[in-house]
C-alpha atoms as a PDB file:
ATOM      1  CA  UNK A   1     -21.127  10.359 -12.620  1.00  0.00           C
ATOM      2  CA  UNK A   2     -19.214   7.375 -13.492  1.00  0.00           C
ATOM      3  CA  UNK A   3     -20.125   4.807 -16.266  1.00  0.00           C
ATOM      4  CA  UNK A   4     -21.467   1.427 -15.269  1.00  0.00           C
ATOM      5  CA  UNK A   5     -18.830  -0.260 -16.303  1.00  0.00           C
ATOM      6  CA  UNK A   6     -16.468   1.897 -14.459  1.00  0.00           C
ATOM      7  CA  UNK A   7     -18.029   1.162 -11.229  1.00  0.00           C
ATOM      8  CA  UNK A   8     -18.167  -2.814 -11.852  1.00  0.00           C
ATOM      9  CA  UNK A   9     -14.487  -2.647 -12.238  1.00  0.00           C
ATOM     10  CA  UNK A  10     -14.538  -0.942  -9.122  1.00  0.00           C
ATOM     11  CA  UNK A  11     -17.007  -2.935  -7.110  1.00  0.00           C
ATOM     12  CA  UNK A  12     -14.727  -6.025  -8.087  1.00  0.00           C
ATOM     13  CA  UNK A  13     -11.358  -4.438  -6.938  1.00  0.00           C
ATOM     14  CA  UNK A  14     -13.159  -3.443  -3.779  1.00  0.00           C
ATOM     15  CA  UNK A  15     -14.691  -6.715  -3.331  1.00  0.00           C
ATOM     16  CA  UNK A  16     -11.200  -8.518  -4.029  1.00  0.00           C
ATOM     17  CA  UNK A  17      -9.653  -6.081  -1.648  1.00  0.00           C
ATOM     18  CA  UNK A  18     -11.823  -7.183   0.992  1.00  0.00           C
ATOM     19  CA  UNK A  19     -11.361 -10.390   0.437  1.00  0.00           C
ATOM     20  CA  UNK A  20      -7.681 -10.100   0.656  1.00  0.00           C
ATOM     21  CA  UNK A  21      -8.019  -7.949   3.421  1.00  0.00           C
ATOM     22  CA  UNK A  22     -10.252 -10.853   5.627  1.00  0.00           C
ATOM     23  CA  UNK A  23      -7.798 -13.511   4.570  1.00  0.00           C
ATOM     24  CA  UNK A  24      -4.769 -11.437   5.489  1.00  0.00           C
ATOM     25  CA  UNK A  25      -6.317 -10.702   9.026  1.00  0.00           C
ATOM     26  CA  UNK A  26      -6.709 -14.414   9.626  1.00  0.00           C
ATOM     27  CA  UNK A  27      -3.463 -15.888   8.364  1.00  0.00           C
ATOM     28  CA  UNK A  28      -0.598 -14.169   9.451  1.00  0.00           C
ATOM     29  CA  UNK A  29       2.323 -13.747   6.370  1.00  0.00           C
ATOM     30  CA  UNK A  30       5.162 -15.274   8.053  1.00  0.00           C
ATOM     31  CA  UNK A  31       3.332 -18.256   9.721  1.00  0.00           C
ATOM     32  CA  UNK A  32       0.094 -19.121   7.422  1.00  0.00           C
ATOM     33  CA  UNK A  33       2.102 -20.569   4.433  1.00  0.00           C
ATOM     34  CA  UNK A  34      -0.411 -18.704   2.113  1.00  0.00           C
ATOM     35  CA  UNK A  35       1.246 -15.949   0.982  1.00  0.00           C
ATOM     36  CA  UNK A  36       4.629 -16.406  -1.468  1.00  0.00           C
ATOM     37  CA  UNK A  37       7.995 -14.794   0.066  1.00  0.00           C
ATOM     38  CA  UNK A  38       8.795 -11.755  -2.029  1.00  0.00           C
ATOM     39  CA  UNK A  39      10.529 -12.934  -5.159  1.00  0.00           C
ATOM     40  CA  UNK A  40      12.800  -9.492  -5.332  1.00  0.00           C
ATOM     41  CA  UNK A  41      14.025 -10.741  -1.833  1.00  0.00           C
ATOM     42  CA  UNK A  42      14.137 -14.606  -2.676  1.00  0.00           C
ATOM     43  CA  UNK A  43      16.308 -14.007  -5.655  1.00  0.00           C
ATOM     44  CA  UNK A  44      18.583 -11.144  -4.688  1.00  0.00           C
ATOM     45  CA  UNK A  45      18.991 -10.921  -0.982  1.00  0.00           C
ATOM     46  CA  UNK A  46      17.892  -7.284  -1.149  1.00  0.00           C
ATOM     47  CA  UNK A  47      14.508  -5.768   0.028  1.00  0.00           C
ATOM     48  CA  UNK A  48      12.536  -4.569  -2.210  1.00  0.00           C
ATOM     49  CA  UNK A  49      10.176  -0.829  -1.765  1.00  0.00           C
ATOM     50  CA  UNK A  50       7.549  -3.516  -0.918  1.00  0.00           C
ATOM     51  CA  UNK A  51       9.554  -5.789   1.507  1.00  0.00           C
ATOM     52  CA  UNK A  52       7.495  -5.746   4.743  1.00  0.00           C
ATOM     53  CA  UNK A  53       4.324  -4.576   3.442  1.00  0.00           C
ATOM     54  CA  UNK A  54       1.475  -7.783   4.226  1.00  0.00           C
ATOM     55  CA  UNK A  55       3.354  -8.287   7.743  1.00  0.00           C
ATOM     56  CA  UNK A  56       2.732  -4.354   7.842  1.00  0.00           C
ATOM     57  CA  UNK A  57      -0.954  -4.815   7.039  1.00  0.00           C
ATOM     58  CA  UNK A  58      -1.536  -7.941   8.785  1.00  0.00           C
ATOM     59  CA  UNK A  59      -0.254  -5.990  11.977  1.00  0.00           C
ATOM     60  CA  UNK A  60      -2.620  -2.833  11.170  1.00  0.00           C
ATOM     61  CA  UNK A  61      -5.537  -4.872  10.725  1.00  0.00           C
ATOM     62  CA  UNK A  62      -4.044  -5.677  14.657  1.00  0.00           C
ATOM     63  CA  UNK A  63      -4.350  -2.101  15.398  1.00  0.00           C
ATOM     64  CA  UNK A  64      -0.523  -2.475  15.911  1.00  0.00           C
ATOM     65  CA  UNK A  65       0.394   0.601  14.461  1.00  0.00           C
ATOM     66  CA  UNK A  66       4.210   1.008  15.748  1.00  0.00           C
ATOM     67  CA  UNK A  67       4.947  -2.769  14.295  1.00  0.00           C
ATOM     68  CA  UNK A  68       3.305  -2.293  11.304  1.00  0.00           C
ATOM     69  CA  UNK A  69       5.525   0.940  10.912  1.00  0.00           C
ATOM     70  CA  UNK A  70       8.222  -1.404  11.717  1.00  0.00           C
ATOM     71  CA  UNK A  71       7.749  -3.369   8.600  1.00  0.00           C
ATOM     72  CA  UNK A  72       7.348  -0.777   6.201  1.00  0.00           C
ATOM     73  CA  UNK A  73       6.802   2.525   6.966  1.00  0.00           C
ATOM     74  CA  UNK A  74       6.673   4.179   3.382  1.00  0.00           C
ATOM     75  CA  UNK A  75       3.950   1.059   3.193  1.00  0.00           C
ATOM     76  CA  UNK A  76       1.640   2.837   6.135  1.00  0.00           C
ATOM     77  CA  UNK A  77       2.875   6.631   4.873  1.00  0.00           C
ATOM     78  CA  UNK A  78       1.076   5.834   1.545  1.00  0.00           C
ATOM     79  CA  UNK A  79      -1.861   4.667   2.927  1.00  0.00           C
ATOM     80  CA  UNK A  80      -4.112   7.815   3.614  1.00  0.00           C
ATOM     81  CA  UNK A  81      -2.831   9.248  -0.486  1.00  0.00           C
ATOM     82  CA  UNK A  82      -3.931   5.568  -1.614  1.00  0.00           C
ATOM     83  CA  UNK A  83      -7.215   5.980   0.650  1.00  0.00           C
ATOM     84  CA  UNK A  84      -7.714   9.612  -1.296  1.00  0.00           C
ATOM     85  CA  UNK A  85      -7.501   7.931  -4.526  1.00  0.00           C
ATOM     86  CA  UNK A  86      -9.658   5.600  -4.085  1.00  0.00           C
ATOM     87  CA  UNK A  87     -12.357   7.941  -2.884  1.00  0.00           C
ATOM     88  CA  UNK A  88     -11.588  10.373  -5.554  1.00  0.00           C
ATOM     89  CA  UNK A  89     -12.360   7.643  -8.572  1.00  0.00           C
ATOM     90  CA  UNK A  90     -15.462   6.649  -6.079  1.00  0.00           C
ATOM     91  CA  UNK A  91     -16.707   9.726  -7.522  1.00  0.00           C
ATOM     92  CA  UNK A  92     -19.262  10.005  -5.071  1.00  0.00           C
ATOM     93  CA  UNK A  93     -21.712  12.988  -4.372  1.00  0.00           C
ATOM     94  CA  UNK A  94     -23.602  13.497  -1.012  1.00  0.00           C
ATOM     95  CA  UNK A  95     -26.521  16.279  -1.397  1.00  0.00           C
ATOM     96  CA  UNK A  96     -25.124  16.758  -5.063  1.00  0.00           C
ATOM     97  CA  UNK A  97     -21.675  17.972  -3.846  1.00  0.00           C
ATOM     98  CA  UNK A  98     -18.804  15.955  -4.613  1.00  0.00           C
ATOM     99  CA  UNK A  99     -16.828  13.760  -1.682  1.00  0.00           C
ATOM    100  CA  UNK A 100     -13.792  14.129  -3.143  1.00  0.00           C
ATOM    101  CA  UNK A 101     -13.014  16.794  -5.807  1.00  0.00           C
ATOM    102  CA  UNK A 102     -11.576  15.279  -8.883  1.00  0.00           C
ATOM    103  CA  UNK A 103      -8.054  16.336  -9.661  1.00  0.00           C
ATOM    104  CA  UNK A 104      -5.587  15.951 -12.084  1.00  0.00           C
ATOM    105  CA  UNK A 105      -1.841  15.124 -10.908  1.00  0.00           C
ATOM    106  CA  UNK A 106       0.375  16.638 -12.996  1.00  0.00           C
ATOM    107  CA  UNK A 107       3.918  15.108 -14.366  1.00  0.00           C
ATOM    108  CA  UNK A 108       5.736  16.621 -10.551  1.00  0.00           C
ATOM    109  CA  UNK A 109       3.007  14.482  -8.479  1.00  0.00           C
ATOM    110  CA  UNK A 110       4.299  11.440 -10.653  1.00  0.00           C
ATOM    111  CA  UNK A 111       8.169  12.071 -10.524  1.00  0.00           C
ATOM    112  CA  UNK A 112       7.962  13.131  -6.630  1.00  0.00           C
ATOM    113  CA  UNK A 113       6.580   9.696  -6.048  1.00  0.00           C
ATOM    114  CA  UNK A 114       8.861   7.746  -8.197  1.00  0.00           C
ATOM    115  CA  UNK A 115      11.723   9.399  -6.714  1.00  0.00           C
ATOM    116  CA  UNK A 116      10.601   8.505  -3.074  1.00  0.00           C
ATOM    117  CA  UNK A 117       9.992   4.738  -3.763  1.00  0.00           C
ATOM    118  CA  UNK A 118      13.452   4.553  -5.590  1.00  0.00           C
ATOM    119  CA  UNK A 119      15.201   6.173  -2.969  1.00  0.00           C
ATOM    120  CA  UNK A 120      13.481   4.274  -0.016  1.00  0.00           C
ATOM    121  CA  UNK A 121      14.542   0.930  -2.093  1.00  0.00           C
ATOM    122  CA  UNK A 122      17.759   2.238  -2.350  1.00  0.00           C
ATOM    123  CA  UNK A 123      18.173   3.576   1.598  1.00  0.00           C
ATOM    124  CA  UNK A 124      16.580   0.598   3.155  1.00  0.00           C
ATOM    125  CA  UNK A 125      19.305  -1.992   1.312  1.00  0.00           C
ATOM    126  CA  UNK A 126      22.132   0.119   2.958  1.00  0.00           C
ATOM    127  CA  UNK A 127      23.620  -1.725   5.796  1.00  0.00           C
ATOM    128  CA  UNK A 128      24.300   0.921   7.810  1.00  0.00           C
ATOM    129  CA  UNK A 129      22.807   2.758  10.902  1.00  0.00           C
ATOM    130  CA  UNK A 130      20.193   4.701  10.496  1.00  0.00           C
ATOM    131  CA  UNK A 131      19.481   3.240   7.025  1.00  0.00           C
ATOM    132  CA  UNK A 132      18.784  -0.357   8.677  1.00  0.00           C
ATOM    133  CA  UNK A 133      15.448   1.022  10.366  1.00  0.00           C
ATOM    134  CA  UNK A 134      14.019   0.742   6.556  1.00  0.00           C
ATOM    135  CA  UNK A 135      14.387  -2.609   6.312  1.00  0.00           C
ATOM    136  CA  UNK A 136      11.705  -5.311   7.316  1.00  0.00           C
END
C-alpha cells in the first residue's frame, strides 16, 4: 500500500490534471489566448518533441483522433505507457490482487525512450518529405 503522503501528492496531480484537462477542452490552444506559445519554438524557429501536443489534446478531448495525430503523434503514441504509469504508482488492489503489477524499468527502458524523443525532435525539424509529417 502506498503512504498517505504518497497518495496526497497524487490526489493533487490528478486533481490539477483534471483541471487542466476541463480548461483545455473549453479553450482551444491556438484561439483562447490562455495558453503561452512554446518558448523552444518562439525562440528558435524549430519544433520542439512537444510542439503540437495541447492542440493534440485539445483535439482528443474532441474525439478527433486523426487531427490530434496530426499534431503530435509521438504525443498520442505515449499516451497509453503514460496511462500505465499512472495506474502502476495508483497502486491499487481489487479483491487483494494488484491492478497493475509494480515493475521496475531498467537503464534500456530509460535510454530506448530518450533515444525516441531525441530522434523525433531531430526528424520532425527536417524539412524534407516524409520528415515534414512530424511537424505540428
Amino acid at each position: 500500500m502506498i503512504s498517505i503522503k504518497k497518495r496526497t501528492v497524487i490526489i493533487l496531480l490528478t486533481s490539477a490534471a483534471t483541471a487542466f484537462l476541463v480548461l483545455l477542452y473549453f479553450f482551444e490552444p491556438v484561439k483562447g489566448g490562455i495558453f503561452p506559445p512554446c518558448p523552444f519554438n518562439y525562440l528558435t524557429g524549430l519544433y520542439c518533441p512537444g510542439c503540437g501536443s495541447l492542440r493534440g489534446l485539445h483535439s482528443l478531448l474532441h474525439g478527433n483522433f486523426l487531427k490530434a495525430m496530426d499534431h503530435n503523434i509521438l504525443m498520442v503514441l505515449s499516451l497509453p505507457l503514460v496511462f500505465y504509469l499512472y495506474l502502476m504508482e495508483l497502486d491499487l488492489y481489487i479483491n487483494g490482487m494488484p491492478l497493475i503489477k509494480k515493475r521496475h524499468f531498467g537503464k534500456t527502458f530509460y535510454t530506448i525512450i530518450i533515444t525516441v524523443i531525441v530522434a523525433y525532435w531531430i526528424l520532425r525539424n527536417i524539412n524534407a518529405y516524409p520528415f515534414i509529417i512530424l511537424a505540428p
